[in-house]
Protein backbone atom coordinates (compact mmCIF):
# COMPACT_ATOMS: atom_id res chain seq x y z
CA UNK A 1 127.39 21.73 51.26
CA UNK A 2 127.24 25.15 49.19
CA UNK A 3 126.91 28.40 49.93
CA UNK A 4 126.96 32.02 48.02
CA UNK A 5 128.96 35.02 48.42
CA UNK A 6 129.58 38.51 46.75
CA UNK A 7 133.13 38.09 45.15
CA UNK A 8 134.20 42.00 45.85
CA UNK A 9 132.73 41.61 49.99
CA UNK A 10 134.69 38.06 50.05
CA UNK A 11 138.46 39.95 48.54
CA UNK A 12 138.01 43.01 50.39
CA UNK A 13 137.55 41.15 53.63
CA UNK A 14 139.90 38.13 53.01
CA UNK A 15 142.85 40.15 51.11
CA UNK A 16 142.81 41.96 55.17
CA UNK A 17 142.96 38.65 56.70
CA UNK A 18 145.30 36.95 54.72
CA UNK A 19 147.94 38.91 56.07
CA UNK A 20 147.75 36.82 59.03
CA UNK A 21 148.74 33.75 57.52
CA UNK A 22 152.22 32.98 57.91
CA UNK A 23 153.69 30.14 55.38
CA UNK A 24 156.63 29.60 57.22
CA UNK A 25 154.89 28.62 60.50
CA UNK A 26 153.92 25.06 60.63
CA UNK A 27 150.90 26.36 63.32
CA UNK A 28 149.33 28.90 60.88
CA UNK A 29 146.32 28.29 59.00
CA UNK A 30 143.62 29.69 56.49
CA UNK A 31 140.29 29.06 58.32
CA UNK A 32 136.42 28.97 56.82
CA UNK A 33 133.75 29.00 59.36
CA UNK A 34 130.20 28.48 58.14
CA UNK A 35 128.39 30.76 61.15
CA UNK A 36 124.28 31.18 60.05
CA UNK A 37 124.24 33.51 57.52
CA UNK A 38 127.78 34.75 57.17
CA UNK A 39 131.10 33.41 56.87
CA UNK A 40 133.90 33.97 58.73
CA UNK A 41 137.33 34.11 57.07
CA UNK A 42 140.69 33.78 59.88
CA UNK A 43 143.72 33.35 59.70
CA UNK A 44 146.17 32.80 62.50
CA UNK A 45 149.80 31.98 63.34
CA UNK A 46 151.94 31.95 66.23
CA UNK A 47 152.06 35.98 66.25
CA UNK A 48 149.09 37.01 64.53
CA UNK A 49 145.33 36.88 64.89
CA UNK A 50 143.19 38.07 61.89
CA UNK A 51 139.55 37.73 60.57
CA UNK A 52 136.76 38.72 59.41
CA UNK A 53 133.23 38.36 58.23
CA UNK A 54 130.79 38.32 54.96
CA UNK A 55 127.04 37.43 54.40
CA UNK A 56 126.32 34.31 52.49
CA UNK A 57 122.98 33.20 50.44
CA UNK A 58 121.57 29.80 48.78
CA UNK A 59 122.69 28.14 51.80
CA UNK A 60 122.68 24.51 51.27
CA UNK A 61 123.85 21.58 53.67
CA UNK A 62 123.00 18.81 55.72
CA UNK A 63 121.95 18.84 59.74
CA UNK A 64 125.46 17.37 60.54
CA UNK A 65 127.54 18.69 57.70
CA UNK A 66 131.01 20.04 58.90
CA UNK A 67 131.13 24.02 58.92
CA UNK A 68 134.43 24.88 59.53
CA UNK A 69 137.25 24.28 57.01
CA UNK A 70 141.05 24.75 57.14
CA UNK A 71 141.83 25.66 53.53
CA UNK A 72 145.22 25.92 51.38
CA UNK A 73 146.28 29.55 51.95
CA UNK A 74 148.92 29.46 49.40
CA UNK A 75 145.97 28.68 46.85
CA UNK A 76 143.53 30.88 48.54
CA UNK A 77 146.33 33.94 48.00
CA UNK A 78 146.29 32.81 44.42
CA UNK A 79 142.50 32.79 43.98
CA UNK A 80 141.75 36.46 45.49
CA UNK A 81 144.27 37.69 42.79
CA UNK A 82 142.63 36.35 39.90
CA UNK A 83 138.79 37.25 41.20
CA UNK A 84 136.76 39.67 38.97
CA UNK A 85 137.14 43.46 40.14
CA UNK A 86 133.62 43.99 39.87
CA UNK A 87 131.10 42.52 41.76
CA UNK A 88 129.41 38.73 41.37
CA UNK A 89 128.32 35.64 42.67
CA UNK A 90 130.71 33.18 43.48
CA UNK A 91 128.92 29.49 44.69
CA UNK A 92 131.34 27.26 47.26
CA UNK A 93 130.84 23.75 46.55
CA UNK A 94 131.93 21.04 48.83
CA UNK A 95 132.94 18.21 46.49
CA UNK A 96 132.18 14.85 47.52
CA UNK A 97 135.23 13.49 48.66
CA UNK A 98 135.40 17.13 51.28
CA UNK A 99 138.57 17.88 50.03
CA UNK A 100 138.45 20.53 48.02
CA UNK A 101 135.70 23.78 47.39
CA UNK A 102 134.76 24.16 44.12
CA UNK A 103 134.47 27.93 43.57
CA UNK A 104 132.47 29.01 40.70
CA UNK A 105 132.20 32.60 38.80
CA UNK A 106 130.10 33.17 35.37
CA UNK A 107 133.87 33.79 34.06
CA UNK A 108 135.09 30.79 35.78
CA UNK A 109 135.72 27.87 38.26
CA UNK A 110 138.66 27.88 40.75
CA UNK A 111 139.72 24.93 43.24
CA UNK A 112 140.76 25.12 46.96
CA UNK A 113 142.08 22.32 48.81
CA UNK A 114 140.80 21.94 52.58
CA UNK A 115 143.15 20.22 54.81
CA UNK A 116 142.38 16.86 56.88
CA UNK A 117 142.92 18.41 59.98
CA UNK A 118 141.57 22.23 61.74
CA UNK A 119 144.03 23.69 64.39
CA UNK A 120 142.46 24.70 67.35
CA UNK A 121 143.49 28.00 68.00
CA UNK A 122 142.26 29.65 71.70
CA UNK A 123 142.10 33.18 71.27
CA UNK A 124 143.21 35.24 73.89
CA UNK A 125 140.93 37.63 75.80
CA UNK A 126 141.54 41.47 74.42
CA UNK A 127 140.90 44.66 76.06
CA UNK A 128 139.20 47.69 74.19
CA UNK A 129 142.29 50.96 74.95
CA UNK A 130 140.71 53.42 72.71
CA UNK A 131 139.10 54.58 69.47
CA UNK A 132 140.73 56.64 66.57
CA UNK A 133 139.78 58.39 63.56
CA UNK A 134 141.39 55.09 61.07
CA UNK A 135 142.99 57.59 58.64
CA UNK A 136 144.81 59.74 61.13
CA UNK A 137 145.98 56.61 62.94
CA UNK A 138 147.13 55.04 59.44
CA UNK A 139 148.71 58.20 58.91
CA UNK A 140 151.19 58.41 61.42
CA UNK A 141 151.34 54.97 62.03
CA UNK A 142 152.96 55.00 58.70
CA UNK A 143 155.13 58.07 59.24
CA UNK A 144 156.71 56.66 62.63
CA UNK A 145 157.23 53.97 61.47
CA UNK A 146 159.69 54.94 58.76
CA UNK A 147 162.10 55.89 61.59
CA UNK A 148 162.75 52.57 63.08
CA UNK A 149 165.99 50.92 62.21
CA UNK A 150 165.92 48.47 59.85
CA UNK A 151 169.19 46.36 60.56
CA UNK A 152 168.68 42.51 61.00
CA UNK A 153 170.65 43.22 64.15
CA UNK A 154 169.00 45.32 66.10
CA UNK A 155 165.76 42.75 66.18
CA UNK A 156 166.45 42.81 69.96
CA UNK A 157 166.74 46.45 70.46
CA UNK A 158 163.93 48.78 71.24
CA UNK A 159 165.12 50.73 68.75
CA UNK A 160 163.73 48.20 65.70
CA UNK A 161 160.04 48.56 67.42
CA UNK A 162 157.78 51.35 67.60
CA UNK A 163 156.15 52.66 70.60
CA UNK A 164 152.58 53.57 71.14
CA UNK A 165 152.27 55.25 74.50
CA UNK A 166 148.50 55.80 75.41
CA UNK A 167 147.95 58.23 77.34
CA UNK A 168 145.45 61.62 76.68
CA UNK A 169 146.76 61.55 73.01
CA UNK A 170 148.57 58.72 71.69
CA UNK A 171 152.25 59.41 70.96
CA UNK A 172 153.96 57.24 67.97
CA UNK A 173 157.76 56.90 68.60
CA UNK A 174 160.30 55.49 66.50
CA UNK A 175 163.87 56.12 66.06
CA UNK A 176 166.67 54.35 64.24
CA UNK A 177 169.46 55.85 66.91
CA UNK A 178 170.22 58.44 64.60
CA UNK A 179 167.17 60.61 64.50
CA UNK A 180 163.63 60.05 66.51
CA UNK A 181 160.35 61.08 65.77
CA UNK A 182 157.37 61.51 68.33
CA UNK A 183 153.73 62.39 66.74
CA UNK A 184 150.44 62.90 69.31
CA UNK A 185 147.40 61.89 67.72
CA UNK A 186 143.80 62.70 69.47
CA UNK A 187 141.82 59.64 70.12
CA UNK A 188 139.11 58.41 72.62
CA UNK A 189 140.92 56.62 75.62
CA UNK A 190 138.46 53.40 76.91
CA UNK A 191 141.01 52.38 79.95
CA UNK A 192 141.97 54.27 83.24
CA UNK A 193 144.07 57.26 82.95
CA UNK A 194 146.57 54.78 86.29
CA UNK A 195 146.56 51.76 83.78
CA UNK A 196 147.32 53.58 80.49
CA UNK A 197 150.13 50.72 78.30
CA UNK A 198 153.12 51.41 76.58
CA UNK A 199 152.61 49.10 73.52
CA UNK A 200 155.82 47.95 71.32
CA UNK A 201 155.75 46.38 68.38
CA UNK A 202 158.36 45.24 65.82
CA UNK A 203 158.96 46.37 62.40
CA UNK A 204 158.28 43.02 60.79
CA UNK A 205 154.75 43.19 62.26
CA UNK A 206 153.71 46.87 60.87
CA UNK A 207 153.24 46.25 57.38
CA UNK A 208 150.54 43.38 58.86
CA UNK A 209 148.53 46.12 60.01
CA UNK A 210 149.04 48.70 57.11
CA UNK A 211 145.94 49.28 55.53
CA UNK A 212 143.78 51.79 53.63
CA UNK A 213 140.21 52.73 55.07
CA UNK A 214 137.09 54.34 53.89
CA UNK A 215 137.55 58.52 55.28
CA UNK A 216 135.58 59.20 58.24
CA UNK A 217 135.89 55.53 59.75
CA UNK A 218 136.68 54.87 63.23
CA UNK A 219 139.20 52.38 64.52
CA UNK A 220 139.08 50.49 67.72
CA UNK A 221 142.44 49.96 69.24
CA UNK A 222 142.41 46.12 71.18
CA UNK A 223 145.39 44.23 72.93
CA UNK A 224 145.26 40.60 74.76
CA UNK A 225 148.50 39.81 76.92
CA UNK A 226 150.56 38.91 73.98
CA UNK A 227 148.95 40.64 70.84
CA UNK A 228 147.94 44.50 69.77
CA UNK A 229 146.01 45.72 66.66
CA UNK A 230 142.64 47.05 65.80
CA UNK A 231 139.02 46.27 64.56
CA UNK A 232 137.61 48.34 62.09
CA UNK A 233 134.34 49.74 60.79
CA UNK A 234 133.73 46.41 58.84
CA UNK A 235 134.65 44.39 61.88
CA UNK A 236 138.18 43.13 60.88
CA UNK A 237 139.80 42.22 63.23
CA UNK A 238 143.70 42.76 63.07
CA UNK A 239 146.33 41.53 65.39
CA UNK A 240 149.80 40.86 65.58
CA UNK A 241 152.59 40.15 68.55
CA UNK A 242 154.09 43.07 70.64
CA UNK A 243 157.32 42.74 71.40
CA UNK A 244 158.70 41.84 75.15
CA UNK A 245 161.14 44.68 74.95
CA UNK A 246 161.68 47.52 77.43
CA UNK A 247 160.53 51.04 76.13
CA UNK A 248 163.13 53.08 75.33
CA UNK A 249 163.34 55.99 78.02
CA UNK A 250 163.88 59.01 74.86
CA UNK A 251 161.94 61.38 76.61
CA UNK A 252 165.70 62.68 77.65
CA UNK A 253 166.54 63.96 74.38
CA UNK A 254 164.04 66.65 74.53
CA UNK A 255 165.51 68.35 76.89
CA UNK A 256 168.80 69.01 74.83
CA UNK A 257 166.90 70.30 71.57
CA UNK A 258 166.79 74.42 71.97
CA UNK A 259 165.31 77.19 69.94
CA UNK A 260 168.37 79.55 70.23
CA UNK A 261 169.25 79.56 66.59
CA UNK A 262 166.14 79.17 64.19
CA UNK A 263 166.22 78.76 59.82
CA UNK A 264 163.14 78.68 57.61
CA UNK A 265 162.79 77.09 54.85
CA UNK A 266 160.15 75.75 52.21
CA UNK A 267 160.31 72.01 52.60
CA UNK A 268 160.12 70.40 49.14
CA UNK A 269 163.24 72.96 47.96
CA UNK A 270 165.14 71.36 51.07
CA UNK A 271 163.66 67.46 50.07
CA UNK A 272 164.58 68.14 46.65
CA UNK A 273 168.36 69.51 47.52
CA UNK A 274 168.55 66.71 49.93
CA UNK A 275 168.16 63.96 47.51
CA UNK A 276 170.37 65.44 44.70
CA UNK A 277 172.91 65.23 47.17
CA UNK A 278 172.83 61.38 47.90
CA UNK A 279 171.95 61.11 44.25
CA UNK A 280 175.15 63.00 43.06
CA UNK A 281 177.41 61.55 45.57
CA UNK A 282 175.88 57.89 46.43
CA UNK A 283 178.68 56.54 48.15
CA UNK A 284 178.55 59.23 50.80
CA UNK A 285 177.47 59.03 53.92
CA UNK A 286 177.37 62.59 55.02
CA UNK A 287 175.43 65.74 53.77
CA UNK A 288 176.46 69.21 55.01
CA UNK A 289 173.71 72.10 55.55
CA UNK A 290 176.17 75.56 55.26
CA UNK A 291 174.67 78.64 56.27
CA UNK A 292 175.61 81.73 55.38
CA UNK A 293 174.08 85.19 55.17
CA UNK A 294 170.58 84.89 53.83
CA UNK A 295 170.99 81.44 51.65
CA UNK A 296 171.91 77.47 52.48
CA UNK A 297 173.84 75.63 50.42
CA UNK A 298 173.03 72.01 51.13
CA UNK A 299 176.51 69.38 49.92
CA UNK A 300 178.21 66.78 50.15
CA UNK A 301 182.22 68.40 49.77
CA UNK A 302 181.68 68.00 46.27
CA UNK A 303 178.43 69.21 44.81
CA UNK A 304 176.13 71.57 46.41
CA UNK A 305 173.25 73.48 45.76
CA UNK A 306 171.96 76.71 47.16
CA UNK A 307 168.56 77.60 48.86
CA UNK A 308 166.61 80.73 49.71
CA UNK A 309 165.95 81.60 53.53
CA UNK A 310 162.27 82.40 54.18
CA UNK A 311 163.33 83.57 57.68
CA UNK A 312 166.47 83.22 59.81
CA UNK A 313 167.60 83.94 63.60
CA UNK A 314 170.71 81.91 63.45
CA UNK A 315 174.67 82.64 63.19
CA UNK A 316 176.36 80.95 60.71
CA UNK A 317 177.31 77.46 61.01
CA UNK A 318 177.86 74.13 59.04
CA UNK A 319 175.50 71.61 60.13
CA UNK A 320 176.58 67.99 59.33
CA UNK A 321 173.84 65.26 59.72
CA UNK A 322 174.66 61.33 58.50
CA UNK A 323 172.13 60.29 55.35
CA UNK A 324 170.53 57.55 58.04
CA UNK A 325 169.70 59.92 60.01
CA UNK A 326 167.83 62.59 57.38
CA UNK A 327 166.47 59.66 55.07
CA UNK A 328 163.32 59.67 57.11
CA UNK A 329 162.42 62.98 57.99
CA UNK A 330 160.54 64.46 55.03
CA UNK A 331 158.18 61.87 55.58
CA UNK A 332 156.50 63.61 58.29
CA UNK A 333 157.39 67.37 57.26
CA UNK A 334 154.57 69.79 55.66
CA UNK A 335 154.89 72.85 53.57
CA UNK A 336 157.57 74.80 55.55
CA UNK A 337 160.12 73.24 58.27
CA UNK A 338 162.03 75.27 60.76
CA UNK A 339 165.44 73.94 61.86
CA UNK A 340 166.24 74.83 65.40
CA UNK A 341 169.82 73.84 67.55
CA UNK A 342 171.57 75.69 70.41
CA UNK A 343 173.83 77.97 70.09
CA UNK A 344 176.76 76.83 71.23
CA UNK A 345 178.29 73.70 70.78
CA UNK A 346 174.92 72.20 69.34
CA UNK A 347 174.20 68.66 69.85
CA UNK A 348 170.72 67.77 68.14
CA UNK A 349 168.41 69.68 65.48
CA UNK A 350 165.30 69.95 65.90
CA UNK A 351 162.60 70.14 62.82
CA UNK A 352 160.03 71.78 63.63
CA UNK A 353 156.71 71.21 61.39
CA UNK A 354 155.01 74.85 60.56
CA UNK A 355 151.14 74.71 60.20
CA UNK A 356 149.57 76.95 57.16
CA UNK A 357 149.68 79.74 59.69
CA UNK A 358 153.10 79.14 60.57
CA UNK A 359 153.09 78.26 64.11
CA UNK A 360 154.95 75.19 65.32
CA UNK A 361 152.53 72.15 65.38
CA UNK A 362 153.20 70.97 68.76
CA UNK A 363 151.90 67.36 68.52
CA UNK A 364 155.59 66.48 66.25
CA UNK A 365 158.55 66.07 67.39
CA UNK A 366 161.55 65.45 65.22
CA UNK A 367 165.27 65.36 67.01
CA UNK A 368 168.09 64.55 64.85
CA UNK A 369 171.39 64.27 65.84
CA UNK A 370 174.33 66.16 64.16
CA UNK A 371 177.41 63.77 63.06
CA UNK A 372 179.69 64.54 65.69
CA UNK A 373 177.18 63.59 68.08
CA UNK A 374 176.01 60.41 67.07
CA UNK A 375 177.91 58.24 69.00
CA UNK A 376 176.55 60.21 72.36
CA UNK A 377 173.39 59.16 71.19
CA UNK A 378 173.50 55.96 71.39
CA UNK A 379 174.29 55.98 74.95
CA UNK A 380 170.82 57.16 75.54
């Protein structure tokens, strides 16, 4: 048996699909399927699905050769670091014992173990929810997902997952208690409006589906009973587990933000003030926004430094936010950011994103929660 295959189409498919492979789970395997003239690479465990396809040449076996392989993924990781950047051919060569492929480059030869045994793994069957431009998805995929909270702890709490909520746009929710973020994203809905799914997954499955795509690409959002993730525009296929958790019901918290009191400001001066502040005073866990008259001084009872207004509506007032709760913000934020609260007795800040023409962009919502209202927060 021997076959052919581009070395840059085998790593760009197969460093994708390798994410699936879980070392710690006895179940999970690295998977070669000889299929005509292409090759399918998968890789499965007991919460993910992923895999992919090439084209193969010099195709070379016998009528009743075996065409599916379970290979070493530990060795198969190892080998798609150390392949050329550039592309070449790379020949697969069973060896006669059909143990082992021998891979061979013009700048080299590289072993990988197949196992004595292939799992049989029954996929489920998935339903097509919608399609989305891939680098607005990845986008705030990313950014909502910086929110969720991180503790070993709070594995069980909706709070540790993020939501996608399908609907006419798809909203991205993730909190970490502290502070919450909700972005709407346009995208093609495939399902009925009445059977639209709130889809949860946990934090420990994102980075699985983190990935950059070629600009202008579409993605096609798929879930079976158990898994959720996407194909792509090179047909990957990318799943991994949702979690049986009951949505969190935030949508409360937006009726408490108000617009009463409203500050300006240019968002990389605030960033940067921000993070001197934790940086001057690391053991804190508080940072204080003081207005006053036309400036903000942003501390931390110690240190502070001072910032220019671009436009104010608001009395004074000492706004005190917990470093959890601020840490994830400016991931989302643009060129300017507008703080908004009530005016009495305010509960939760809002951060408003400003567009170029600075209007409010209305498909973000960012609610943090001052200090002294943290703990009603997390009754929510």
């Amino acid at each position: 048996m021997e076959f052919t295959v581009n070395t840059i189409q085998f790593a760009n498919v197969a460093k994708v699909v390798i994410k699936g492979l879980d070392m710690k789970d006895e179940v999970s395997q690295a998977l070669l399927k000889l299929d005509g003239d292409k090759l399918i690479i998968q890789c499965t465990s007991q919460t993910t699905f992923f895999k992919g396809e090439i084209p193969v040449s010099h195709v070379n076996k016998e009528t009743n050769e075996v065409t599916e392989w379970a290979v070493d993924g530990k060795q198969l990781t190892t080998i798609l670091s150390i392949l050329p950047s550039f592309p070449m051919d790379a020949k697969f060569t069973m060896s006669s014992s059909n143990r082992q492929f021998n891979i061979t480059t013009r700048n080299g030869k590289f072993k990988l173990p197949v196992n004595d045994h292939v799992i049989e793994y029954n996929m489920e069957d998935v339903t097509i929810l919608s399609e989305i431009d891939s680098t607005e998805f990845m986008k705030n995929f990313t950014r909502a997902s910086k929110f969720l909270d991180s503790e070993p702890l709070s594995t069980a709490s909706a709070t540790s997952c993020l939501h996608l909520i399908f609907d006419d746009k798809i909203k991205m929710v993730g909190t970490n208690g502290f502070s919450l973020v909700e972005i709407a994203v346009e995208h093609d809905l495939k399902v009925d409006s009445d059977d639209t799914p709130i889809v949860l997954l946990r934090s420990n499955q994102l980075n699985l589906l983190a990935n950059a795509f070629e600009a202008n690409t579409t993605l096609t959002l798929i879930e079976s009973n158990n898994l959720f993730g996407y194909k792509d525009s090179n047909n990957i296929i990318a799943l991994v587990s949702k979690a049986d958790i009951n949505p969190l019901a935030y949508e409360i918290l937006k009726t408490r933000v108000s617009d009463e009191q409203t500050i300006t400001f240019d968002t990389n001066s605030l960033r940067f003030a921000t993070n001197s502040m934790f940086k001057l005073c690391p053991t804190s866990d508080l940072i204080h926004y003081v207005i006053n008259d036309d400036t903000m001084a942003v501390n931390d009872n110690e240190d502070d430094m001072k910032l220019t207004v671009i436009d104010k509506s608001a009395d004074d007032i000492t706004l005190t936010f917990s470093k959890i709760s601020l840490l994830p913000v400016f991931n989302v934020l643009e060129e300017n950011v507008q703080l908004t609260w009530a005016e009495d007795t305010p509960e939760i800040v809002k951060f408003n994103v400003l567009k170029e023409d600075g209007t409010v962009d209305e498909n973000v919502f960012i609610g943090v929660t001052l200090y002294d209202e943290e703990d009603w927060w997390l009754t929510i």
